[in-house]
N, C-alpha and C. Protein backbone atom coordinates (compact mmCIF):
# COMPACT_ATOMS: atom_id res chain seq x y z
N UNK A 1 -15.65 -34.52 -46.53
CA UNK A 1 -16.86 -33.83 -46.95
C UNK A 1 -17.10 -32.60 -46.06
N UNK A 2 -16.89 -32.89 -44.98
CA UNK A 2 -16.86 -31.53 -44.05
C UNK A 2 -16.23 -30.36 -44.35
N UNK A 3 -14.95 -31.22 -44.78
CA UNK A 3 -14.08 -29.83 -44.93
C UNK A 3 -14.21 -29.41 -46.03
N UNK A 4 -15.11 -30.31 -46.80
CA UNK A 4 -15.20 -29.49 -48.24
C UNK A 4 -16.11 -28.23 -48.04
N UNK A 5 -17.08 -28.33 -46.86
CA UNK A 5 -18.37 -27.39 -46.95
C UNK A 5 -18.07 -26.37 -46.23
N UNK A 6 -16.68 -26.76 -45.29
CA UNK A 6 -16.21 -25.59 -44.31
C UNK A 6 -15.15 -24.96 -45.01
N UNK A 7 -14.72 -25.24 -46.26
CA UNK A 7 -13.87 -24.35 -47.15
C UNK A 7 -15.06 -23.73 -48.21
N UNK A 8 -15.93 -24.08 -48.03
CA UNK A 8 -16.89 -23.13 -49.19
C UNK A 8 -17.03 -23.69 -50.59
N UNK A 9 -15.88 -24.98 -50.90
CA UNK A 9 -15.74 -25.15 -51.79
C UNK A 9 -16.65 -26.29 -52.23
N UNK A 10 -17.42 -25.64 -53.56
CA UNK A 10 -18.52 -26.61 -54.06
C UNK A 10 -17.66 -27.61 -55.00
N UNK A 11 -16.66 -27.04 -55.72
CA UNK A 11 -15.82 -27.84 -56.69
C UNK A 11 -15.15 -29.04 -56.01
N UNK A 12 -14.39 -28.85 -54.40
CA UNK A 12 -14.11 -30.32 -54.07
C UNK A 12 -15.79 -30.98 -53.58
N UNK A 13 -16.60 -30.34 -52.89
CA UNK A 13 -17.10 -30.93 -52.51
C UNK A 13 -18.57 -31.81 -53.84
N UNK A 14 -18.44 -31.51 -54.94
CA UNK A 14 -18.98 -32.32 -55.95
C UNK A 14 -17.73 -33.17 -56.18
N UNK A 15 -16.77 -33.32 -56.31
CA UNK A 15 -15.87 -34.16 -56.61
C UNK A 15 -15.61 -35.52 -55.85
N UNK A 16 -15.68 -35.16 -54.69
CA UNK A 16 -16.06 -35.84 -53.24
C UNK A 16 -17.04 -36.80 -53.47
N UNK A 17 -18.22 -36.42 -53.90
CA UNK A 17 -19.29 -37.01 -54.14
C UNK A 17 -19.32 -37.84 -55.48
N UNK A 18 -18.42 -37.29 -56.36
CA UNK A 18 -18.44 -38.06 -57.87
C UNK A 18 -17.37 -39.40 -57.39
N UNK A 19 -16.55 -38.82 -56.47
CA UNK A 19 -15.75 -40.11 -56.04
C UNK A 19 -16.20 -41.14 -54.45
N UNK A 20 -17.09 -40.92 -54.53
CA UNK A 20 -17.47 -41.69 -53.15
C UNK A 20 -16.85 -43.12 -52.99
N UNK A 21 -17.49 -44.02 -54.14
CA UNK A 21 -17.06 -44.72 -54.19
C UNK A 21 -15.51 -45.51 -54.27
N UNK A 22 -14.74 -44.95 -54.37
CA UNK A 22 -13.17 -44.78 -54.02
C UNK A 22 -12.84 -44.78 -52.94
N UNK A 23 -13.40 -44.06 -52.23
CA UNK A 23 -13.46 -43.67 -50.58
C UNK A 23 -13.11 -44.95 -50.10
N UNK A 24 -11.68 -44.55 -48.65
CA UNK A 24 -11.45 -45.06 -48.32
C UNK A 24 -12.12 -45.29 -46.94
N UNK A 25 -13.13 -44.81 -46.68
CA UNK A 25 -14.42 -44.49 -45.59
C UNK A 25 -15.16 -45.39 -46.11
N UNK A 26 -16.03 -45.61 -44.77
CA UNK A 26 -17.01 -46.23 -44.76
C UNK A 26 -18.26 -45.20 -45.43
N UNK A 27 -18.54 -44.29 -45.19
CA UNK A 27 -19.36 -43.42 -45.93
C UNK A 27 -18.90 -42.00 -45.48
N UNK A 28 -19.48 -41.41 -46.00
CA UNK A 28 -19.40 -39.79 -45.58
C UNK A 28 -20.11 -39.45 -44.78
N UNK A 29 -19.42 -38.27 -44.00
CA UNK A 29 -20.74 -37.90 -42.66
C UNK A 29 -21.31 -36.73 -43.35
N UNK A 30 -22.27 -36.96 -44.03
CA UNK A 30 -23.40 -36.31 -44.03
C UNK A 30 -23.78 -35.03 -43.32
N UNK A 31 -24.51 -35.79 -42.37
CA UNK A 31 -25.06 -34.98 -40.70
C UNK A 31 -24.06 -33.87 -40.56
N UNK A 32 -22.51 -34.43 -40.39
CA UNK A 32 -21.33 -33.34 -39.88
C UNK A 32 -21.63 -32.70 -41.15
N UNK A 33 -21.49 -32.87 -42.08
CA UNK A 33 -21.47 -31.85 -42.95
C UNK A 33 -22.39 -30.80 -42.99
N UNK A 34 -23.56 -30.90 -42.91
CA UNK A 34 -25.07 -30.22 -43.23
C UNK A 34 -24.76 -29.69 -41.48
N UNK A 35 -24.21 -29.89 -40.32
CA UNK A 35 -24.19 -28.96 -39.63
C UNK A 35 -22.81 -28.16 -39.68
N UNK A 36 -21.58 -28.10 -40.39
CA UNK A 36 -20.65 -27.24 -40.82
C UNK A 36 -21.90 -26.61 -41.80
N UNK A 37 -22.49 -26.58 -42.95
CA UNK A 37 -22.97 -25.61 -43.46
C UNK A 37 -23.79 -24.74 -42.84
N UNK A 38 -24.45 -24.87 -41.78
CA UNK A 38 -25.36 -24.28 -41.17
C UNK A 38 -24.43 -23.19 -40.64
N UNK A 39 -23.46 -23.89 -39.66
CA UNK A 39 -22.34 -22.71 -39.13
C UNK A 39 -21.65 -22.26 -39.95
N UNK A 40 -20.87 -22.63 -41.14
CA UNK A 40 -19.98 -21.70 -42.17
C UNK A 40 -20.78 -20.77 -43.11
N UNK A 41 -21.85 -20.98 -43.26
CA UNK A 41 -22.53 -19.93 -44.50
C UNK A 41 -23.49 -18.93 -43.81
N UNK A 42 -23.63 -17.97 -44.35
CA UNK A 42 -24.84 -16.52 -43.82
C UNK A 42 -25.61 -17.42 -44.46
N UNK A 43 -27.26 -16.77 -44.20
CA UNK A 43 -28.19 -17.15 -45.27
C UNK A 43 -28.23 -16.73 -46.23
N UNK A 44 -27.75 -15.66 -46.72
CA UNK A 44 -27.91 -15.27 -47.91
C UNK A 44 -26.96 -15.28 -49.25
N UNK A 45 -26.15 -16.12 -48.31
CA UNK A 45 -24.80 -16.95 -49.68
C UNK A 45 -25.36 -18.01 -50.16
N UNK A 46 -25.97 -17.80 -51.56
CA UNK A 46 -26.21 -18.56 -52.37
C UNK A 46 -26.19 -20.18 -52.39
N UNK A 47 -24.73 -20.32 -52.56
CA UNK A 47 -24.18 -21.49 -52.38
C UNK A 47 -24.53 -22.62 -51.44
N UNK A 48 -24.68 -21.46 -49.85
CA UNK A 48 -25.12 -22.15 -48.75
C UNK A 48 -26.53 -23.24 -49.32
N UNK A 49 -27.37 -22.68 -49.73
CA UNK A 49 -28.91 -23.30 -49.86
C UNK A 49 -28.44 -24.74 -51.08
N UNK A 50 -27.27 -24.52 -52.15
CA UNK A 50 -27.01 -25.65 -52.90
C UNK A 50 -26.57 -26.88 -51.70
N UNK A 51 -25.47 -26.30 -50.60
CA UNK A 51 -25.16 -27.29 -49.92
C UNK A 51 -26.16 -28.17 -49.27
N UNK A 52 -26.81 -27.64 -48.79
CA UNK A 52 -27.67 -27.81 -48.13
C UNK A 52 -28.47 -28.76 -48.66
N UNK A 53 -28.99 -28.74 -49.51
CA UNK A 53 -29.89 -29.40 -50.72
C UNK A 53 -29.49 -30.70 -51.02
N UNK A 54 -28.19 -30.23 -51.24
CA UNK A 54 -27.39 -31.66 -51.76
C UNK A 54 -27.44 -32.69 -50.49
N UNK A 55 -27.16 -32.07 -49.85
CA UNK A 55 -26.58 -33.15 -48.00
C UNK A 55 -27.35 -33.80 -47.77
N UNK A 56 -29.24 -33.08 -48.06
CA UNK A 56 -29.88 -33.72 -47.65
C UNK A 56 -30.21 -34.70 -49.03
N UNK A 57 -30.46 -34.56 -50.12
CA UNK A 57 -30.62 -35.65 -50.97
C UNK A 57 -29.54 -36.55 -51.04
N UNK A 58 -28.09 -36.29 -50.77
CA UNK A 58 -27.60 -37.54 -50.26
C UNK A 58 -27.90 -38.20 -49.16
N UNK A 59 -28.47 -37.50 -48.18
CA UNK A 59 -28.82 -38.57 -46.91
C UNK A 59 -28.39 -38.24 -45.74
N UNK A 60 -28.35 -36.69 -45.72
CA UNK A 60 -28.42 -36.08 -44.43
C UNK A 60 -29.87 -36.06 -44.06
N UNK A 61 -30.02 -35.82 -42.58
CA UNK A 61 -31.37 -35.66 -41.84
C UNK A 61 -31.51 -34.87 -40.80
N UNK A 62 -32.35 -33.73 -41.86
CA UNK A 62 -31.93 -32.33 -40.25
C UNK A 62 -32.68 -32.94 -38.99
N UNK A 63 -33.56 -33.74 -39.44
CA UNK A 63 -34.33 -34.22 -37.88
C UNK A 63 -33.74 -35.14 -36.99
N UNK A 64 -32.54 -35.69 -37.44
CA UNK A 64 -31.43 -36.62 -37.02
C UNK A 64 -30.87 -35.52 -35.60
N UNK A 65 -31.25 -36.40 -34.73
CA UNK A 65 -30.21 -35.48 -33.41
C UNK A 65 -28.51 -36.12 -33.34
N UNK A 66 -27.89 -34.76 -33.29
CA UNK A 66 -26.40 -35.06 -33.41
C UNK A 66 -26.16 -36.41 -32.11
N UNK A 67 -25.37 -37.19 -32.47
CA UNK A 67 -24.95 -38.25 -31.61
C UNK A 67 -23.33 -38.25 -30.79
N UNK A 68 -22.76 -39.11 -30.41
CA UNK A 68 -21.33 -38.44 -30.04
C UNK A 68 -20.55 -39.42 -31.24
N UNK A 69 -21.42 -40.13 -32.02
CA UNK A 69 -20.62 -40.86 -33.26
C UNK A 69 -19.80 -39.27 -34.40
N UNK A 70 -21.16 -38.42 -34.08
CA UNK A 70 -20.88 -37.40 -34.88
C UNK A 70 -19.36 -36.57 -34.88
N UNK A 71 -19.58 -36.31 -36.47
CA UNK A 71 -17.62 -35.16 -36.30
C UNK A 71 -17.81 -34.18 -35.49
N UNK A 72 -18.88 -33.83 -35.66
CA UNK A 72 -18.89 -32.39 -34.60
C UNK A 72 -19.95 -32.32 -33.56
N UNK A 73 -19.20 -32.10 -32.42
CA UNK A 73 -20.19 -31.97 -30.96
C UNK A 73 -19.94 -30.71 -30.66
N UNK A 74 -19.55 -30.19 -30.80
CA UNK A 74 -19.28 -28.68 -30.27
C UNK A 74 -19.83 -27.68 -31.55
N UNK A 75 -20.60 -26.51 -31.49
CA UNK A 75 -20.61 -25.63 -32.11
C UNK A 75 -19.36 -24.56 -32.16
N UNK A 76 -19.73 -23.54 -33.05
CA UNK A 76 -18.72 -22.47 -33.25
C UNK A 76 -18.01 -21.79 -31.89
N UNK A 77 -18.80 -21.98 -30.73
CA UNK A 77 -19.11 -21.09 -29.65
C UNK A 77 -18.30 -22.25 -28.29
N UNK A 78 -18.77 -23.45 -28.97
CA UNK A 78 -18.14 -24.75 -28.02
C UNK A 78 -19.01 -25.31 -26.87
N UNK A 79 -20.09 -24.83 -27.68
CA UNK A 79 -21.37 -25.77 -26.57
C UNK A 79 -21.57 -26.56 -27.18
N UNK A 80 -21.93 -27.43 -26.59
CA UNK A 80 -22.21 -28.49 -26.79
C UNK A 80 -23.74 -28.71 -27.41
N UNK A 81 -24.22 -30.02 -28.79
CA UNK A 81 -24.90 -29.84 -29.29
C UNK A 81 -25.72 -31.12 -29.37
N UNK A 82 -24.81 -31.91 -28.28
CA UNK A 82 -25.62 -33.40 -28.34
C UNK A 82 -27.11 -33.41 -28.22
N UNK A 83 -27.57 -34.07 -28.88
CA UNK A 83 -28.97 -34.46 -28.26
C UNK A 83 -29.93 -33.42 -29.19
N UNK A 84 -29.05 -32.19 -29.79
CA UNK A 84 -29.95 -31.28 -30.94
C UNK A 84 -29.99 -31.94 -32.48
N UNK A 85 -30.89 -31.18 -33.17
CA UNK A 85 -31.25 -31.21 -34.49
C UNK A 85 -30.23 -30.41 -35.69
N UNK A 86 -30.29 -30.83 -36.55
CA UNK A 86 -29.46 -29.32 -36.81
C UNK A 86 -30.61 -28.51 -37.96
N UNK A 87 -32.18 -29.02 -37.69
CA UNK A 87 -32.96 -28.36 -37.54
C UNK A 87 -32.96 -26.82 -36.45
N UNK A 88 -32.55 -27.48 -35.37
CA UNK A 88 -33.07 -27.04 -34.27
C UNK A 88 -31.85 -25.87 -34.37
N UNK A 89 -30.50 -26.72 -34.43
CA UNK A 89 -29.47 -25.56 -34.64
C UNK A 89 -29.51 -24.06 -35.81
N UNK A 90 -30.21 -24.50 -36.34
CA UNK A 90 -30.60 -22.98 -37.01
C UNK A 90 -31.59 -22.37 -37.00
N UNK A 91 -32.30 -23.15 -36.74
CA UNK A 91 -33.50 -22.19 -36.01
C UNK A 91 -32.81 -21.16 -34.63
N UNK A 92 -32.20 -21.53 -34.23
CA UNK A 92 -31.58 -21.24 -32.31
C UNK A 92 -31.01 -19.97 -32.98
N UNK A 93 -30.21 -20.14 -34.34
CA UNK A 93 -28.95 -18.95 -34.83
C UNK A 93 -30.21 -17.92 -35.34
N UNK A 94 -31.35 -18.31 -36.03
CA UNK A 94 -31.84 -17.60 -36.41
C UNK A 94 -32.14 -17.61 -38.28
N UNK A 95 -31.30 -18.71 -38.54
CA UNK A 95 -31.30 -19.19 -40.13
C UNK A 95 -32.76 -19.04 -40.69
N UNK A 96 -34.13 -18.76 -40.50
CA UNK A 96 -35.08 -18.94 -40.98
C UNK A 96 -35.00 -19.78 -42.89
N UNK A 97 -34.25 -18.81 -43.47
CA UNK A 97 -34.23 -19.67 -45.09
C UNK A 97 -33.67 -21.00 -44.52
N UNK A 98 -32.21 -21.31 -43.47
CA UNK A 98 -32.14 -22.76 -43.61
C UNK A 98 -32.87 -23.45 -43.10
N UNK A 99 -33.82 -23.37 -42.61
CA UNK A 99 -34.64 -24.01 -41.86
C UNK A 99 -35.26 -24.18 -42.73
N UNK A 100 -36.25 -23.57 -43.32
CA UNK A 100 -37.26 -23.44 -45.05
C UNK A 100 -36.75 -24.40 -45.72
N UNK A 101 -35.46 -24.47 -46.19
CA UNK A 101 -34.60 -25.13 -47.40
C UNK A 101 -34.65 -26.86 -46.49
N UNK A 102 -34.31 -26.83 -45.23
CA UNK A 102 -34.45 -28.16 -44.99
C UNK A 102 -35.50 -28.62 -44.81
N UNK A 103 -36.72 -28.10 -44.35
CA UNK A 103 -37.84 -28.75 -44.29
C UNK A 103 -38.61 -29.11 -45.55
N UNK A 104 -38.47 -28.05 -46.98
CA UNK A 104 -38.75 -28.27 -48.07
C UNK A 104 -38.40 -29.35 -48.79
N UNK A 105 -37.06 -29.40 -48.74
CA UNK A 105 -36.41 -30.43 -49.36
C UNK A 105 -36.31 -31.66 -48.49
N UNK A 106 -36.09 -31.72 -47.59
CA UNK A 106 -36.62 -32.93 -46.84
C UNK A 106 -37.63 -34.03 -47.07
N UNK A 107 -38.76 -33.14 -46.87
CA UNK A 107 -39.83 -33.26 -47.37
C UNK A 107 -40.27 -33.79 -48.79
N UNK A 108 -39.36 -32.96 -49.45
CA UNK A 108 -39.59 -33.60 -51.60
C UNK A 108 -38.51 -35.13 -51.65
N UNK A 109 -37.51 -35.16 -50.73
CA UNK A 109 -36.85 -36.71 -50.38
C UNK A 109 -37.36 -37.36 -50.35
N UNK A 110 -37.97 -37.62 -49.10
CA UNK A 110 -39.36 -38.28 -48.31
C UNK A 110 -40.22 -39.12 -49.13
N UNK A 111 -40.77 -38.02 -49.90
CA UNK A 111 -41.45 -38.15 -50.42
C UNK A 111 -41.46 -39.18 -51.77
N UNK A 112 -40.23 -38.52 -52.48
CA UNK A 112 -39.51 -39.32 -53.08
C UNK A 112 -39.18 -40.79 -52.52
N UNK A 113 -38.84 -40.85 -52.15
CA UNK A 113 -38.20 -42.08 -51.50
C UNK A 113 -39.39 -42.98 -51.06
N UNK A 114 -40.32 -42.61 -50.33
CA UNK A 114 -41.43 -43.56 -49.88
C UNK A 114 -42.04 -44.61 -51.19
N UNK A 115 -42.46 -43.76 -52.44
CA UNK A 115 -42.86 -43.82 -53.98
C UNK A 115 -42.19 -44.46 -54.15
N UNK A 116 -40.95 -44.63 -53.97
CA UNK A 116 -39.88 -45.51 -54.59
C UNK A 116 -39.46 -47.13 -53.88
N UNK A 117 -39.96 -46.91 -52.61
CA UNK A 117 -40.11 -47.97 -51.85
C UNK A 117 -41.18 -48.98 -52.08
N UNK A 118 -42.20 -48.02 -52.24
CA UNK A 118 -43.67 -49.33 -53.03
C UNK A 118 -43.71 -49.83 -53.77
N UNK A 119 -42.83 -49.61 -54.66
CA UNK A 119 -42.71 -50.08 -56.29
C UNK A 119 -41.28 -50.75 -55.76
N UNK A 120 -40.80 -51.15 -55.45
CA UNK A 120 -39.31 -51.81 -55.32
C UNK A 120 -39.24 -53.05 -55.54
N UNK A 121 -38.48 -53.68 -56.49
CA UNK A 121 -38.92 -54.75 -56.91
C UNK A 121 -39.17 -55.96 -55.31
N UNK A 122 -38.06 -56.19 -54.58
CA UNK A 122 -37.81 -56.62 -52.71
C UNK A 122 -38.76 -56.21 -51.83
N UNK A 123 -39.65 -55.31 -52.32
CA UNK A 123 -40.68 -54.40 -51.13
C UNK A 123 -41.87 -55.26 -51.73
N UNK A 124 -42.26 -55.40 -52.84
CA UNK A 124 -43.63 -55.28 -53.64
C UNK A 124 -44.37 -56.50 -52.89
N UNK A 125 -43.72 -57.39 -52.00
CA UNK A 125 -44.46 -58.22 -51.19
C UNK A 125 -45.13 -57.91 -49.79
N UNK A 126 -44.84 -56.67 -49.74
CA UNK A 126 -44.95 -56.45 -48.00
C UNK A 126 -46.06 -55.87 -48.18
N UNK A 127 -46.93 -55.88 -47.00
CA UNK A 127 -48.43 -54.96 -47.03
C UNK A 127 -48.24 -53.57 -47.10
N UNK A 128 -49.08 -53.27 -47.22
CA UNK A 128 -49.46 -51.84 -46.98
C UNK A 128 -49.56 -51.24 -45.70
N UNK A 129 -49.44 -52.54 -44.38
CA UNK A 129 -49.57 -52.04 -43.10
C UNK A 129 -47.73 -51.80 -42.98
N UNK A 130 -47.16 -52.38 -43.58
CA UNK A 130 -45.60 -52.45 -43.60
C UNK A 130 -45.27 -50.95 -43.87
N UNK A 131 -46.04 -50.27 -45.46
CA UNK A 131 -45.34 -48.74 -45.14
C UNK A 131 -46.06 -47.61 -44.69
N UNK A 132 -47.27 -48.24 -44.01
CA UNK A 132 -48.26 -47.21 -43.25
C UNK A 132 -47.24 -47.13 -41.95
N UNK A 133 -46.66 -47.96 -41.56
CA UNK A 133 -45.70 -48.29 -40.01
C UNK A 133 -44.45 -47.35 -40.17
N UNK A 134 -44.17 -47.21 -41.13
CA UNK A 134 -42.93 -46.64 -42.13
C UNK A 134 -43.05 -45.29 -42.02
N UNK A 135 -44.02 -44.62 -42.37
CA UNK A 135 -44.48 -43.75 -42.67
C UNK A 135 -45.10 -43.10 -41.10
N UNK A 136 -45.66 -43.50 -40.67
CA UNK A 136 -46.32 -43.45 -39.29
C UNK A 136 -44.67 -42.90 -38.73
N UNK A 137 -44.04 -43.93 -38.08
CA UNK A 137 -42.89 -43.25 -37.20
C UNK A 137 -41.79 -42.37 -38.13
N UNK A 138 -41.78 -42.15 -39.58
CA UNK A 138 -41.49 -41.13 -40.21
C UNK A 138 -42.00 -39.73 -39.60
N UNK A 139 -43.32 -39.88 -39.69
CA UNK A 139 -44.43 -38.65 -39.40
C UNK A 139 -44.10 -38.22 -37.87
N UNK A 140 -43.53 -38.70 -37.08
CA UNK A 140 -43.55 -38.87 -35.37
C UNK A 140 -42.14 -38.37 -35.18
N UNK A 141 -41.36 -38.74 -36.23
CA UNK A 141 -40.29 -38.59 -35.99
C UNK A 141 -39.70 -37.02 -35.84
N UNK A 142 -40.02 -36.70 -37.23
CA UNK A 142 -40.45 -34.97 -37.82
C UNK A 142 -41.41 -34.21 -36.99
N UNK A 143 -42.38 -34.53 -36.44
CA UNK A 143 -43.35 -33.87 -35.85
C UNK A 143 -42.59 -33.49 -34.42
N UNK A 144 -42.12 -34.50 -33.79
CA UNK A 144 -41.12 -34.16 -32.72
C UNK A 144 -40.08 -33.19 -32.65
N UNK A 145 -39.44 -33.21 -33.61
CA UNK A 145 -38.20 -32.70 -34.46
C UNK A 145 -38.53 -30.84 -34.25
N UNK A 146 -39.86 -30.89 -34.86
CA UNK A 146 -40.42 -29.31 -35.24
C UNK A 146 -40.78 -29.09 -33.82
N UNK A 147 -41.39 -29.96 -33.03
CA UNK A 147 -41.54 -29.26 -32.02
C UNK A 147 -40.67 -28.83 -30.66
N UNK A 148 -39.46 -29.71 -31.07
CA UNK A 148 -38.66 -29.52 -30.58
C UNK A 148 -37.62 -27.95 -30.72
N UNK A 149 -37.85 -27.67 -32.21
CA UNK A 149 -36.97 -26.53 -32.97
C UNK A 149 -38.06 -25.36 -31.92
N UNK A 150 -39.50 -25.33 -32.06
CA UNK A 150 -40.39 -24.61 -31.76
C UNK A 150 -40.00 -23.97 -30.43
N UNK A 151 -39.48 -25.16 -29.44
CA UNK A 151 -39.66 -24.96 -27.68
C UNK A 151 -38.29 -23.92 -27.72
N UNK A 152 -37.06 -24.06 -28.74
CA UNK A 152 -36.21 -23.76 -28.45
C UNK A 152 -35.63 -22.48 -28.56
């Protein structure tokens, strides 16, 4: 999946995704991917903002700090990126639209997804203090995240 986003190519990298399940992986890295797009695309290549979009409605998380599980620890430059966002990483380059595009869409996930959790047929027993808790270190999580992009 990485290398699909670091070749530009949307055609393997929907294909990738139509075949996941085939995959001889445990899952796709996500995260690595959505930070190759940040570094392979300008902002103003089109395409870039589809990738982007997609990574995160599959289940990337720009507020996710890179780990050393991650494909990529090193940026373009070869610093090191542990312990960042890849929020934070484009904000630093200067991406303003990717930053926009991930917090937007992030956000319409989220959102999505919470809605979809209350109504679940496995959830519909748990209180309401269950996805106020949910939601709470959701909110803490992101709020950190931004202020972290902010200091940087």
């Amino acid at each position: 999946l990485v290398l699909a986003v670091g070749t530009k190519s949307m055609e393997m990298f929907q294909l990738l995704l139509e075949c996941r399940s085939l995959s001889i992986f445990e899952s796709y890295d996500y995260s690595g991917a959505l930070l190759k797009a940040i570094w392979c695309f300008q902002e103003r290549e089109p395409e870039a903002h589809a990738f982007i979009q997609i990574l995160i409605e599959e289940g990337a998380d720009p507020h996710q700090k890179v780990s050393v599980s991650e494909s990529l620890i090193h940026d373009e430059d070869g610093d090191c990126i542990l312990g960042k966002t890849p929020l934070t990483l484009a904000a630093m380059q200067g991406s303003v639209h990717f930053v926009t595009e991930m917090l937007d869409t992030y956000s319409r996930v989220r959102r999505t997804q919470i809605k979809a959790m209350r109504v679940d047929y496995c959830l519909r027993a748990q209180s309401s203090d269950y996805f106020l808790s949910i939601e709470k270190r959701e909110r803490e999580k992101v709020r950190d995240s931004c202020v972290d992009t902010l200091l940087k």
